[in-house]
N, C-alpha and C. Protein backbone atom coordinates (compact mmCIF):
# COMPACT_ATOMS: atom_id res chain seq x y z
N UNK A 1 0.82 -1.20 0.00
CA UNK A 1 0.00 0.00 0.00
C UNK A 1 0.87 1.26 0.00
N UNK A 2 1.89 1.23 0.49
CA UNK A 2 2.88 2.28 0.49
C UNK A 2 3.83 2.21 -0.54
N UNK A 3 3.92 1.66 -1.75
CA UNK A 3 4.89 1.78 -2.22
C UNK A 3 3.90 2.74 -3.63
N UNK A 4 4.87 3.57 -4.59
CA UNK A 4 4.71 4.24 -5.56
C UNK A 4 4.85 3.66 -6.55
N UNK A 5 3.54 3.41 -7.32
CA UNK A 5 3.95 2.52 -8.83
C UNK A 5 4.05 3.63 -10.08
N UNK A 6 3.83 3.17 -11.10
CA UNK A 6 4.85 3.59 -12.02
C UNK A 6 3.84 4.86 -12.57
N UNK A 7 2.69 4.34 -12.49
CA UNK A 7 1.00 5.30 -12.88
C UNK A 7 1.18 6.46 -12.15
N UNK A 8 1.27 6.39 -10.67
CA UNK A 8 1.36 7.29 -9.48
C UNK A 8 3.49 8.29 -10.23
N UNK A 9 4.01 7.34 -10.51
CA UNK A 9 5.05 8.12 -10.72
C UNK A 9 5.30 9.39 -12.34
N UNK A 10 4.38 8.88 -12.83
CA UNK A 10 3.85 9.81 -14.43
C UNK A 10 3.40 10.87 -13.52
N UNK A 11 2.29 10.72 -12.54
CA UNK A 11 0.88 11.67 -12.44
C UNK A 11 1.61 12.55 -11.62
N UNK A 12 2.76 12.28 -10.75
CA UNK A 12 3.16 13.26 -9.89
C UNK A 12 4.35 14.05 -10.85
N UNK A 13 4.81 13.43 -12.16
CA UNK A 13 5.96 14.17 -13.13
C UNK A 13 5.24 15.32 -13.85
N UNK A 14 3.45 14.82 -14.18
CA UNK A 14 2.85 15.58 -15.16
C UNK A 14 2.48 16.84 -13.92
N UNK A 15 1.77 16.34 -13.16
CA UNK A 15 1.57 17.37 -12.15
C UNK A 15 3.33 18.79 -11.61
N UNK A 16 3.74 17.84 -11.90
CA UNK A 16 4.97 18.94 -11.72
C UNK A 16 5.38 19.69 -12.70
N UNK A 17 4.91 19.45 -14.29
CA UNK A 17 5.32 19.65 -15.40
C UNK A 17 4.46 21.34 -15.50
N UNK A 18 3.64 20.98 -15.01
CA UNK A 18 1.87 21.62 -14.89
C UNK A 18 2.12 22.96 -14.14
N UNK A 19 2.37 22.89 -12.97
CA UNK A 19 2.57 23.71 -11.92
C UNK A 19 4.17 24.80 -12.55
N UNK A 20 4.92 23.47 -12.43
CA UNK A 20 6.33 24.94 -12.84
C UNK A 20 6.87 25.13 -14.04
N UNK A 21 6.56 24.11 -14.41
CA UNK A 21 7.23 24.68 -16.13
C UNK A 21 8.17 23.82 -16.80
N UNK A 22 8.35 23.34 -18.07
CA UNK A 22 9.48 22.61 -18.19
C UNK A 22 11.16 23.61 -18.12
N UNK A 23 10.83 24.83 -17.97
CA UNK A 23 12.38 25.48 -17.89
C UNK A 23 12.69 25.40 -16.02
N UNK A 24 11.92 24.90 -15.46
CA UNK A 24 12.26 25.42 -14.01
C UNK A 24 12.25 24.31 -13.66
N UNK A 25 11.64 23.12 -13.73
CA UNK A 25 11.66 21.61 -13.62
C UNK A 25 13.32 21.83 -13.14
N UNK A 26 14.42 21.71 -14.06
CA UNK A 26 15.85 21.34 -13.44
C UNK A 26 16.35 22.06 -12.39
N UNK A 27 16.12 23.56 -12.63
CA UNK A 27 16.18 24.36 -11.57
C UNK A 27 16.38 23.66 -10.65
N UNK A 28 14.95 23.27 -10.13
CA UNK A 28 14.64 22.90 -8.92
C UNK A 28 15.28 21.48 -8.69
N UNK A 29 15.49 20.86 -9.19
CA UNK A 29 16.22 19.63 -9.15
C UNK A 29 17.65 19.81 -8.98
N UNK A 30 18.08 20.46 -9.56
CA UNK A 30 19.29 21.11 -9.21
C UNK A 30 19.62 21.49 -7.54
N UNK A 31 18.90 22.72 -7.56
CA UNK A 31 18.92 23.32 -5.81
C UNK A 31 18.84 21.96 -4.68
N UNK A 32 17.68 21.38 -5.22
CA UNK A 32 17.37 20.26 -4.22
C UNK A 32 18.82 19.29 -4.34
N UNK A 33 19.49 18.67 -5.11
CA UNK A 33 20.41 18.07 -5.06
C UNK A 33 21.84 18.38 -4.32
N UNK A 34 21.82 20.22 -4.70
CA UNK A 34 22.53 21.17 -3.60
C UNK A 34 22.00 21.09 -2.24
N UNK A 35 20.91 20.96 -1.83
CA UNK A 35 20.49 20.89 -0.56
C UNK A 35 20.99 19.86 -0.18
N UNK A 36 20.77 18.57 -0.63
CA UNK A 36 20.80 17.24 -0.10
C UNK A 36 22.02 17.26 0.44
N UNK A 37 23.38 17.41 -0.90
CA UNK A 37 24.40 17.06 -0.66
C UNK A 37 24.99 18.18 0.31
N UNK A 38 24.65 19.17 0.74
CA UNK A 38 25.39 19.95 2.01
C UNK A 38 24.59 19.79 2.97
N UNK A 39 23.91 18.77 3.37
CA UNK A 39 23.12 18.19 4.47
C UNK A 39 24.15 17.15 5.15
N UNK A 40 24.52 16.38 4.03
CA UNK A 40 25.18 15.15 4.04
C UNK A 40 26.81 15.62 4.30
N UNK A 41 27.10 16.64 3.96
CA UNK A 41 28.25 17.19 4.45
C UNK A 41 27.86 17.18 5.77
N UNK A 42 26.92 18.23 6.05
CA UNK A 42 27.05 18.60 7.40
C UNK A 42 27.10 17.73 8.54
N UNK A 43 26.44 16.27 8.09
CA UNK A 43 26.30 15.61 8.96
C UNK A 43 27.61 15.00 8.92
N UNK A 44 28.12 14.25 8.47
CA UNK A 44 29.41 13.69 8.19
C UNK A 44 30.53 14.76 8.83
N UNK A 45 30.36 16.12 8.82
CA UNK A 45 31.52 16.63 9.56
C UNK A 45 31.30 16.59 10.74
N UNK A 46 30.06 16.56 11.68
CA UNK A 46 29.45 16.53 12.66
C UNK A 46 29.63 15.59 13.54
N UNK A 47 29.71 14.30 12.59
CA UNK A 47 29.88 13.00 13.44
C UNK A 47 30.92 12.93 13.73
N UNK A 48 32.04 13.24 12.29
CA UNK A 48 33.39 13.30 12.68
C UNK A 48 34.09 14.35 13.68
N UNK A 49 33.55 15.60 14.02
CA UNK A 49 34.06 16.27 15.29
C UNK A 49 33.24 15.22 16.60
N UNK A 50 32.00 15.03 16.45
CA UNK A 50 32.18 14.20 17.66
C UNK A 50 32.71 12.91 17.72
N UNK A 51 33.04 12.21 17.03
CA UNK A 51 34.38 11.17 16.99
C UNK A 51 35.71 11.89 17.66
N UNK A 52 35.98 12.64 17.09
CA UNK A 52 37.42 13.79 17.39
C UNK A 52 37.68 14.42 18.96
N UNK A 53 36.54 14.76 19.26
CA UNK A 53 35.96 15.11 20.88
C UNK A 53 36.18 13.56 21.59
N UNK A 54 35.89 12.54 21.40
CA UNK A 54 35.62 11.49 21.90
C UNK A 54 36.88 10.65 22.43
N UNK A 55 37.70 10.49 20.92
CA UNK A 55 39.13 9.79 21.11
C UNK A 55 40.57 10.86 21.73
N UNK A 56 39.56 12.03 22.25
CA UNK A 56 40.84 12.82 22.51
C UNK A 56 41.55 12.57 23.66
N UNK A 57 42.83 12.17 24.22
CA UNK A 57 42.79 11.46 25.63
C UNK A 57 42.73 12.23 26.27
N UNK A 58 43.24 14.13 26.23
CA UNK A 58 42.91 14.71 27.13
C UNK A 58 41.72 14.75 28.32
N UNK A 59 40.38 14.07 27.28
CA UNK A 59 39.00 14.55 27.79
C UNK A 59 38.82 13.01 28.71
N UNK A 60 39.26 12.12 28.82
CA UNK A 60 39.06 11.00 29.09
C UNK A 60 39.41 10.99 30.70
N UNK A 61 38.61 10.67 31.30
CA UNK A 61 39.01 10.94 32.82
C UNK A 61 38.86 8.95 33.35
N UNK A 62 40.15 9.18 34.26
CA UNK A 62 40.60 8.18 34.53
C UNK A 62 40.46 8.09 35.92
């Protein structure tokens, strides 16, 4: 019931076609792909300072 078939995947392309335009279609695909991937930065540097915080022996109390 949750998955998107191929009917549902036309109707939501035409519906998008509809609304913004075929010149702005990439646009936006574009930005969004910029979004994603400096999300995925952010998190990845994030984990890695708290990795960095973690193995530091200074902080390690004995």
């Amino acid at each position: 019931m949750g998955r998107v078939g191929p009917l549902e995947l036309i109707l939501i392309l035409v519906a998008l076609l509809l609304l913004f335009g075929a010149r702005r279609i990439p646009e936006i695909a574009r930005s969004l792909g910029r979004a994603i991937s400096q999300f995925r930065r952010g998190m990845r540097d994030s984990m890695s300072d708290n990795n960095d915080k973690t193995d530091d022996p200074e902080d390690r109390i004995e």
